[in-house]
PDB file of N, CA and C in Angstrom:
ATOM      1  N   UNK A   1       0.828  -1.189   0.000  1.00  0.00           N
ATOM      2  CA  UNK A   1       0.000   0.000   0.000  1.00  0.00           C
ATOM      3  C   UNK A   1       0.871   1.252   0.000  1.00  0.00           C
ATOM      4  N   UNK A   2       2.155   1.100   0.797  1.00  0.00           N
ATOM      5  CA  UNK A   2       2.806   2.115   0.819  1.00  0.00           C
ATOM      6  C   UNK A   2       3.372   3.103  -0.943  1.00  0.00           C
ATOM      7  N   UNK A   3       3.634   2.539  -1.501  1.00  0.00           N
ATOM      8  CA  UNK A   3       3.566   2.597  -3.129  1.00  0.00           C
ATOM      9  C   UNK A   3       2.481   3.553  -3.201  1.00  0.00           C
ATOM     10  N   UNK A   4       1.098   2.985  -3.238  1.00  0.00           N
ATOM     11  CA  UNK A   4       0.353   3.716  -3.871  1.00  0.00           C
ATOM     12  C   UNK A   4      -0.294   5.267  -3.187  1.00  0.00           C
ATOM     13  N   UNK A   5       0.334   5.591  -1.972  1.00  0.00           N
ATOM     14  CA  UNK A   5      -0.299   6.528  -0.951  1.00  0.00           C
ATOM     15  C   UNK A   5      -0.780   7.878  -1.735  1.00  0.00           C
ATOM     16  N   UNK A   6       0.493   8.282  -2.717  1.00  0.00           N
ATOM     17  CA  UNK A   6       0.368   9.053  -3.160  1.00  0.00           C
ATOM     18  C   UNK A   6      -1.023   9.158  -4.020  1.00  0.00           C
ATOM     19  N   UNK A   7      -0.726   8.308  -4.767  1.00  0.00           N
ATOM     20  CA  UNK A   7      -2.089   8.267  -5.811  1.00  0.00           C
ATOM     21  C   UNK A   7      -3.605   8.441  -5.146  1.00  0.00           C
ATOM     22  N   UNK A   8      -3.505   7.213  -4.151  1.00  0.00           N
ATOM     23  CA  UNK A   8      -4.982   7.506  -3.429  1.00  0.00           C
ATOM     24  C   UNK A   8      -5.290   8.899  -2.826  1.00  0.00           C
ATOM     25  N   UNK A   9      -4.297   9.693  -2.626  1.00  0.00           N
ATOM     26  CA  UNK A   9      -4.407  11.002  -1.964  1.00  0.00           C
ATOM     27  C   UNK A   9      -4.932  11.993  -3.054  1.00  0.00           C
ATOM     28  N   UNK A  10      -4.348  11.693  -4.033  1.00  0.00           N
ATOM     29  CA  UNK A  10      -4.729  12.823  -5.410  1.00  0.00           C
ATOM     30  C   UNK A  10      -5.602  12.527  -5.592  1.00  0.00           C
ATOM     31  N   UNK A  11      -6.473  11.018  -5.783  1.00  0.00           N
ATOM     32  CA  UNK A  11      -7.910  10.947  -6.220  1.00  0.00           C
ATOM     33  C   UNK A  11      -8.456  11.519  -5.160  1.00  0.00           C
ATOM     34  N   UNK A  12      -8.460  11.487  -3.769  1.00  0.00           N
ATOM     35  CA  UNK A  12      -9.508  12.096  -2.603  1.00  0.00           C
ATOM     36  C   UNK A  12      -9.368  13.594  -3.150  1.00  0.00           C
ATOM     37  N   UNK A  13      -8.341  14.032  -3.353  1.00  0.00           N
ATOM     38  CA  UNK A  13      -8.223  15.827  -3.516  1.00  0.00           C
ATOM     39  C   UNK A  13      -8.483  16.006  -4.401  1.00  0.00           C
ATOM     40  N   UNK A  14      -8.328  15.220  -5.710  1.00  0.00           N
ATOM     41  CA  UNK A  14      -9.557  15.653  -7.034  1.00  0.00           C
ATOM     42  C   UNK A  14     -10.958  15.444  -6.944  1.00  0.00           C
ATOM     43  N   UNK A  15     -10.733  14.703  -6.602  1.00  0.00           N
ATOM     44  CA  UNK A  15     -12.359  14.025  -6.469  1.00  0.00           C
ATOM     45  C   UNK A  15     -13.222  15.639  -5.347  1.00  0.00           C
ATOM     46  N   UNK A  16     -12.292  15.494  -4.246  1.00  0.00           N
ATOM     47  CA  UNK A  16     -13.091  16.075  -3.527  1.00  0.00           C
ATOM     48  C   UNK A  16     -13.049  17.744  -4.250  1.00  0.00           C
ATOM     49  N   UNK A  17     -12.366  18.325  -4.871  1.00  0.00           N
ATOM     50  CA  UNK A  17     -12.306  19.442  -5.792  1.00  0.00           C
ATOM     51  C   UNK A  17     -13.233  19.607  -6.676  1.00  0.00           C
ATOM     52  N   UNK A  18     -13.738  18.099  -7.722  1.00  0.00           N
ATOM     53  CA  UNK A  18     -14.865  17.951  -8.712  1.00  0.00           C
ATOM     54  C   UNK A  18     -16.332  17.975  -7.766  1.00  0.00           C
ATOM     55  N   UNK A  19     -16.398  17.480  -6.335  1.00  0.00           N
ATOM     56  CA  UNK A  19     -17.307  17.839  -5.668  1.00  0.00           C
ATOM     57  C   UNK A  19     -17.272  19.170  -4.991  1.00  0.00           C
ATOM     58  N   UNK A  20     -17.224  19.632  -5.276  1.00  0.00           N
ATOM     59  CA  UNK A  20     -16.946  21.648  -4.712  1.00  0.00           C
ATOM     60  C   UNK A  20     -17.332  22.015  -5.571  1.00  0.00           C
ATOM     61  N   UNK A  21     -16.836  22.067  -6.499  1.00  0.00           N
ATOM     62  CA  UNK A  21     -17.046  22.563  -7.899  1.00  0.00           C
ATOM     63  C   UNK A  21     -18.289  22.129  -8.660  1.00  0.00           C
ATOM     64  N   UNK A  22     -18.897  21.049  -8.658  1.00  0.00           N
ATOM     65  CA  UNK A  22     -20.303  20.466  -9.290  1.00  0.00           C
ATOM     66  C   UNK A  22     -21.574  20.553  -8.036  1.00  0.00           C
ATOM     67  N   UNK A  23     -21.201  20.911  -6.639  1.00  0.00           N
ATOM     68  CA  UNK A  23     -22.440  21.329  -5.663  1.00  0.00           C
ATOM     69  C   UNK A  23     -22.573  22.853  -6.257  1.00  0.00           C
ATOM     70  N   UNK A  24     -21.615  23.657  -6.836  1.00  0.00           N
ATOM     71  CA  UNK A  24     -21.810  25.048  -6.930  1.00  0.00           C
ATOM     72  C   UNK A  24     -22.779  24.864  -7.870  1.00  0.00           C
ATOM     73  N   UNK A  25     -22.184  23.890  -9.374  1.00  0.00           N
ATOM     74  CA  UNK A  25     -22.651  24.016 -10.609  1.00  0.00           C
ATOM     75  C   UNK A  25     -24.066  23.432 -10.598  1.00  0.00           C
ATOM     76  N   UNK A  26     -24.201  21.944 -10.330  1.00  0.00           N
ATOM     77  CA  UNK A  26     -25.459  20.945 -10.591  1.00  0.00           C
ATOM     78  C   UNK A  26     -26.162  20.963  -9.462  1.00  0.00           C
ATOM     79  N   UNK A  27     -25.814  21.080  -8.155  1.00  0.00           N
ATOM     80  CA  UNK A  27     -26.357  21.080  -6.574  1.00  0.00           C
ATOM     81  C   UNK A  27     -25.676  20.547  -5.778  1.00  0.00           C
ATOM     82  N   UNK A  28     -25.814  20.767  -4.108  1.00  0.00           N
ATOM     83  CA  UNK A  28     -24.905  20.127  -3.146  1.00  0.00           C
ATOM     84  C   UNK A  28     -24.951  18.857  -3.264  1.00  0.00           C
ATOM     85  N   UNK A  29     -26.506  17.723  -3.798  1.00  0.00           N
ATOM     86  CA  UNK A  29     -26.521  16.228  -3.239  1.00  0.00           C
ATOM     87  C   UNK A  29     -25.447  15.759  -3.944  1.00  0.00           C
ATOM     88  N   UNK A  30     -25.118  15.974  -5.315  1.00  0.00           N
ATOM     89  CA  UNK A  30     -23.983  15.002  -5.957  1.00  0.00           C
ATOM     90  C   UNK A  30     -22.878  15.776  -5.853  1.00  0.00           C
ATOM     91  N   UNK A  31     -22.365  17.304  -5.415  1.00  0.00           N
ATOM     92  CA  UNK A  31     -21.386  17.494  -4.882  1.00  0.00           C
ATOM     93  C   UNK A  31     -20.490  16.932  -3.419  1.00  0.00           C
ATOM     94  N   UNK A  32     -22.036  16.542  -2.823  1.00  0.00           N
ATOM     95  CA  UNK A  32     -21.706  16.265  -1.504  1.00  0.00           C
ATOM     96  C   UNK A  32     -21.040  14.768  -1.115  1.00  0.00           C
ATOM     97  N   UNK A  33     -21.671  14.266  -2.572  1.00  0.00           N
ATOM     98  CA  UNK A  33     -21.364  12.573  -2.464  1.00  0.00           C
ATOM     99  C   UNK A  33     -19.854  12.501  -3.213  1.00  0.00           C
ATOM    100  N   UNK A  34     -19.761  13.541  -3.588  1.00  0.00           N
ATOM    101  CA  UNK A  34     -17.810  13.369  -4.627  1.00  0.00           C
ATOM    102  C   UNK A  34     -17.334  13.792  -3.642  1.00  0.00           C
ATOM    103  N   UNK A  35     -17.360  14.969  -2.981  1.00  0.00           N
ATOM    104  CA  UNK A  35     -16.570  15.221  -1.920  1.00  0.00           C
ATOM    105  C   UNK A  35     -16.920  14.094  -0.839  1.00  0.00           C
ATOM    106  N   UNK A  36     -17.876  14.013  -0.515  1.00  0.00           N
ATOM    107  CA  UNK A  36     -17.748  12.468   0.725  1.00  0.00           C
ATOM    108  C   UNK A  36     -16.378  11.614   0.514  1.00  0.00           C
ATOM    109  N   UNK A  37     -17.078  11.046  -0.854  1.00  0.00           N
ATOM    110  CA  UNK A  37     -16.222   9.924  -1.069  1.00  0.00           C
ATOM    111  C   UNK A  37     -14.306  10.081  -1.536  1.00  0.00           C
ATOM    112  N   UNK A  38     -13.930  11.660  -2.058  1.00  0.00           N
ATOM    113  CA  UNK A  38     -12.582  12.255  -1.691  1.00  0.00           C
ATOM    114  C   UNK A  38     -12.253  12.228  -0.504  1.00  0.00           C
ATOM    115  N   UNK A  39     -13.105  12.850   0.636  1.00  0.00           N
ATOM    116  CA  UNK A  39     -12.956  12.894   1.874  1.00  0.00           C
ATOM    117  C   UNK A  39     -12.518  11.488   2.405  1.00  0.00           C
ATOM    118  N   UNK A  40     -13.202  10.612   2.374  1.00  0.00           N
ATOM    119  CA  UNK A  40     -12.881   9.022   2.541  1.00  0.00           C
ATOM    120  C   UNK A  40     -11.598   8.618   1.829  1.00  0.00           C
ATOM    121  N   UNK A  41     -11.610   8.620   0.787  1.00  0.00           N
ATOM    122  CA  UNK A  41      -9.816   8.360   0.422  1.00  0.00           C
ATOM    123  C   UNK A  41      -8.761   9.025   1.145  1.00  0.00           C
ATOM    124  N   UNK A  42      -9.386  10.494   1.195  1.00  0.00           N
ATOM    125  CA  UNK A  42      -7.709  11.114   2.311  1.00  0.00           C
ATOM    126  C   UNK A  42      -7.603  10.319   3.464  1.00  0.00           C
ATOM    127  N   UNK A  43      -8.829  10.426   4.249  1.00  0.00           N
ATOM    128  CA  UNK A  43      -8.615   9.932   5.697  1.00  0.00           C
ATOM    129  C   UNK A  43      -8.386   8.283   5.287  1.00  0.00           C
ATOM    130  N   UNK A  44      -8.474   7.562   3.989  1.00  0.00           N
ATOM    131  CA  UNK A  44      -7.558   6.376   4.587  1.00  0.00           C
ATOM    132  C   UNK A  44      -6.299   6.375   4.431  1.00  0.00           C
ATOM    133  N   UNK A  45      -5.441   7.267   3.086  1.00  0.00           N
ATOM    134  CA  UNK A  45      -4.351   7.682   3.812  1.00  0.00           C
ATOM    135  C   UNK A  45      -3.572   8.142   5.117  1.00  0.00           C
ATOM    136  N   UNK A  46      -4.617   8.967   5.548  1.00  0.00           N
ATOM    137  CA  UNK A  46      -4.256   9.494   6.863  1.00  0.00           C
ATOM    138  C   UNK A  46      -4.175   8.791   7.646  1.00  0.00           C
ATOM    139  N   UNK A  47      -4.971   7.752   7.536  1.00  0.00           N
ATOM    140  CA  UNK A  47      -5.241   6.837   8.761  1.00  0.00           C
ATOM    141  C   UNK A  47      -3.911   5.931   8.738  1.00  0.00           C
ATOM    142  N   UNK A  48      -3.399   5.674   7.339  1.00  0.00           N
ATOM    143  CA  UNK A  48      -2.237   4.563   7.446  1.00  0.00           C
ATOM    144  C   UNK A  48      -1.051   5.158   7.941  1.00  0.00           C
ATOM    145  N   UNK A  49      -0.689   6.421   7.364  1.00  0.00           N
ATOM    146  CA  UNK A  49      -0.180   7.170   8.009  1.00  0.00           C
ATOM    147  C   UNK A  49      -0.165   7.564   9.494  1.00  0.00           C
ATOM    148  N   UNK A  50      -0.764   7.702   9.918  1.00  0.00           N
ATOM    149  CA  UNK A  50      -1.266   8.013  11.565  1.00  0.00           C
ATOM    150  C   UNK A  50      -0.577   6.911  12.375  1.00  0.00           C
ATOM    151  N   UNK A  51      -0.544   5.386  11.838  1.00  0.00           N
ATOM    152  CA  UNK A  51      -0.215   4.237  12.346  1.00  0.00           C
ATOM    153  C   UNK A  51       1.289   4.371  12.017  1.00  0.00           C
ATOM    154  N   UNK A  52       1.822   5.228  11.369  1.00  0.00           N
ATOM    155  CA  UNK A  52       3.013   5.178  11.119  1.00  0.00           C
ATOM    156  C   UNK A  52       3.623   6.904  11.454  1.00  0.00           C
ATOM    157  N   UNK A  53       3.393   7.123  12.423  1.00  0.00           N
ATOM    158  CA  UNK A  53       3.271   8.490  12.943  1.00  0.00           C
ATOM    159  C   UNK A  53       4.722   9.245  13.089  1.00  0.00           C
ATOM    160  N   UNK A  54       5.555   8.114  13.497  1.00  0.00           N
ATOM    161  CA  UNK A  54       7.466   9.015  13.319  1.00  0.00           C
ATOM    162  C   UNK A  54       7.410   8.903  12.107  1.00  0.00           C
ATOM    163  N   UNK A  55       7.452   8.069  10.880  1.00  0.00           N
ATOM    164  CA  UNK A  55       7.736   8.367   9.975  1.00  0.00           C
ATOM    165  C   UNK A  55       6.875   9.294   8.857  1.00  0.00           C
ATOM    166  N   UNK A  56       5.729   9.766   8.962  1.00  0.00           N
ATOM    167  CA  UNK A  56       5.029  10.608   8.592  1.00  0.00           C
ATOM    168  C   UNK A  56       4.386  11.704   9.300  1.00  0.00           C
ATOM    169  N   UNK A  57       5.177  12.311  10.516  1.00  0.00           N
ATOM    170  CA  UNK A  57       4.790  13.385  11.149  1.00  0.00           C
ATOM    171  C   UNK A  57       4.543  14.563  10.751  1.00  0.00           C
ATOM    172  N   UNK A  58       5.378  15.029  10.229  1.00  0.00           N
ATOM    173  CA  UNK A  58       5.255  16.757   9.579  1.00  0.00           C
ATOM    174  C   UNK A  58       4.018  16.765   8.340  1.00  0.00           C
ATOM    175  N   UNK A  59       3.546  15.167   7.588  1.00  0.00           N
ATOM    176  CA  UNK A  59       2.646  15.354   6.541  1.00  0.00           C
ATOM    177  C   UNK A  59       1.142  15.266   7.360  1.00  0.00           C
ATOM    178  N   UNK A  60       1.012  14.793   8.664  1.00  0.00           N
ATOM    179  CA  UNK A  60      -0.065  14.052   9.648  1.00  0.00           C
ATOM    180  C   UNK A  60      -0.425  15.720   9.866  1.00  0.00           C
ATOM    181  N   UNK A  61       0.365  16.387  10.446  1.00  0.00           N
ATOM    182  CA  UNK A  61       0.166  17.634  10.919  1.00  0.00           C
ATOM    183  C   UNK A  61      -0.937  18.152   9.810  1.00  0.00           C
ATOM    184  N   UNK A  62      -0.427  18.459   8.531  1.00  0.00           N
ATOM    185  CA  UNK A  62      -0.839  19.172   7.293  1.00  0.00           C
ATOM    186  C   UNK A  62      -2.247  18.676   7.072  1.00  0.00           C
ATOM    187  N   UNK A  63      -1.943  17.106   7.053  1.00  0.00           N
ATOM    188  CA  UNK A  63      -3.570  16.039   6.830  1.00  0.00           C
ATOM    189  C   UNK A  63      -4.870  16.870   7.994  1.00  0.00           C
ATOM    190  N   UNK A  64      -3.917  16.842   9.227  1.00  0.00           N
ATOM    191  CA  UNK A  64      -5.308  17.069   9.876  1.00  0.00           C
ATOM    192  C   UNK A  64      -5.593  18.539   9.492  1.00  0.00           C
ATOM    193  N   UNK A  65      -5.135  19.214   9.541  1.00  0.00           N
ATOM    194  CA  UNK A  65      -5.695  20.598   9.179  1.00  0.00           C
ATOM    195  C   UNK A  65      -7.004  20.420   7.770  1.00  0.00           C
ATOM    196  N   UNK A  66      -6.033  19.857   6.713  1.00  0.00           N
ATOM    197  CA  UNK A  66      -6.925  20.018   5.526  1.00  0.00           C
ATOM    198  C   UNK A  66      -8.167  18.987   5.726  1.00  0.00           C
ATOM    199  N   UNK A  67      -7.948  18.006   6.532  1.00  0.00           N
ATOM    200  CA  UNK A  67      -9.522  17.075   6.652  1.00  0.00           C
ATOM    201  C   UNK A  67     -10.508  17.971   7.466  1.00  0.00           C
ATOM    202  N   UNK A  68     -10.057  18.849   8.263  1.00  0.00           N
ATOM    203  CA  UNK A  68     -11.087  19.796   9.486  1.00  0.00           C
ATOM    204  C   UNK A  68     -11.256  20.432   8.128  1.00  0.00           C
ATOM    205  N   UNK A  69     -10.520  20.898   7.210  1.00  0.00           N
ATOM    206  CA  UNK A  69     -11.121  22.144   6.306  1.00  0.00           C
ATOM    207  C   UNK A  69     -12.360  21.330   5.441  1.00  0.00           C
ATOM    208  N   UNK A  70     -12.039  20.328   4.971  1.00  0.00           N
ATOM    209  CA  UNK A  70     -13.007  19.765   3.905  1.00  0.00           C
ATOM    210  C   UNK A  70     -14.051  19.035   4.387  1.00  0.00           C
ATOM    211  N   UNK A  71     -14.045  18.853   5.921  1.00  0.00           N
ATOM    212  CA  UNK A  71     -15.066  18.271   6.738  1.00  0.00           C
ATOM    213  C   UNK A  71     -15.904  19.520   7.219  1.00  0.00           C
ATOM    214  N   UNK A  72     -15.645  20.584   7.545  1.00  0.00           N
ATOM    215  CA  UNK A  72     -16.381  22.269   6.977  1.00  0.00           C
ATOM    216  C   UNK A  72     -17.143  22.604   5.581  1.00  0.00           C
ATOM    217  N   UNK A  73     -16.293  22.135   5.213  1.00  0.00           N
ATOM    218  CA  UNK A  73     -16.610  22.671   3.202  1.00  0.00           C
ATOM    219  C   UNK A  73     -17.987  21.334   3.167  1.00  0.00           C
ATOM    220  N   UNK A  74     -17.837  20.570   3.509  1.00  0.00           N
ATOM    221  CA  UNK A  74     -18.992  18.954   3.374  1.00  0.00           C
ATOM    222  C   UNK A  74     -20.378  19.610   4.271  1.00  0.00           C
ATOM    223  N   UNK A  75     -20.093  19.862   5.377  1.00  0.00           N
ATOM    224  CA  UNK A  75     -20.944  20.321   6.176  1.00  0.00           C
ATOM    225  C   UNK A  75     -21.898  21.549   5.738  1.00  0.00           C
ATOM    226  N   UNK A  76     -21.310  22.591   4.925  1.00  0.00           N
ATOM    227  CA  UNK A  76     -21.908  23.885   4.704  1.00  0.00           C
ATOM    228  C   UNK A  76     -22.360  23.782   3.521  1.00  0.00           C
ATOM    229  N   UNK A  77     -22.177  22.098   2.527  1.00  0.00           N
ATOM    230  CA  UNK A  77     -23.086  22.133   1.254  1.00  0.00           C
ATOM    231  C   UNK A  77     -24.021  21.471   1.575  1.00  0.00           C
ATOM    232  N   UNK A  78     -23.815  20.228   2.800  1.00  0.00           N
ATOM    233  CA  UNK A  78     -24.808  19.691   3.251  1.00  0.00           C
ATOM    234  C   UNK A  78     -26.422  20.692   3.529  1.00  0.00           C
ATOM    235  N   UNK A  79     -25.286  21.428   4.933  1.00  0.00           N
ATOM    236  CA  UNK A  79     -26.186  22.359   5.168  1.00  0.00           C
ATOM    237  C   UNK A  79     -27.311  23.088   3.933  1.00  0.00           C
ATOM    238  N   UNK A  80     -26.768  23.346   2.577  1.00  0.00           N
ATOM    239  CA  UNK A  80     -26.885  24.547   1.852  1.00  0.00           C
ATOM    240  C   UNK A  80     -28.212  23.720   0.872  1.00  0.00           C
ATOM    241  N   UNK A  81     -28.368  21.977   0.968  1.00  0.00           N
ATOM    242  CA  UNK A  81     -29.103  21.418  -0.070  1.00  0.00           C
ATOM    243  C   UNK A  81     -30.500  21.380   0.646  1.00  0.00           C
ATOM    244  N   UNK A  82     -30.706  21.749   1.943  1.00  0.00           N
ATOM    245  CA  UNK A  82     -32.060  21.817   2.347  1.00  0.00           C
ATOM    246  C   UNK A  82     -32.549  22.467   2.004  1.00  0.00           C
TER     247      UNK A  82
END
């Protein structure tokens, strides 16, 4: 798994980018479900990472910041489709 970390990280951050971008355009429900499911790919990086915490410290730091940001950004389209 270690190999592929990178990759799975770019699909969560595209993915979750094409959902930002298509709740603005088409509506929050299918923005909300691309970003969900980006959101879910970072944090399983993060998570493998996390288990490996000396050797990925300074990137763990960065992860949690940007998952609180996009777990905000999820919440306020949620919010926005009622």
């Amino acid at each position: 798994m270690r190999k592929y970390l990178r990759e799975i990280e770019m699909a969560g951050v595209i993915l979750a980018i094409i959902g930002i971008v298509s709740s603005l355009v088409w509506g929050a429900i299918y923005g909300g479900w691309l970003c969900g499911i980006g959101i879910a790919l970072f944090l399983l990086v993060f998570l493998y990472k996390a288990f490996h915490w000396k050797e990925y410290e300074r990137e763990n730091k960065q992860y949690i910041i940007i998952i609180l940001l996009t777990i905000i950004i999820l919440f306020i389209q949620m919010l926005r489709a009622r």
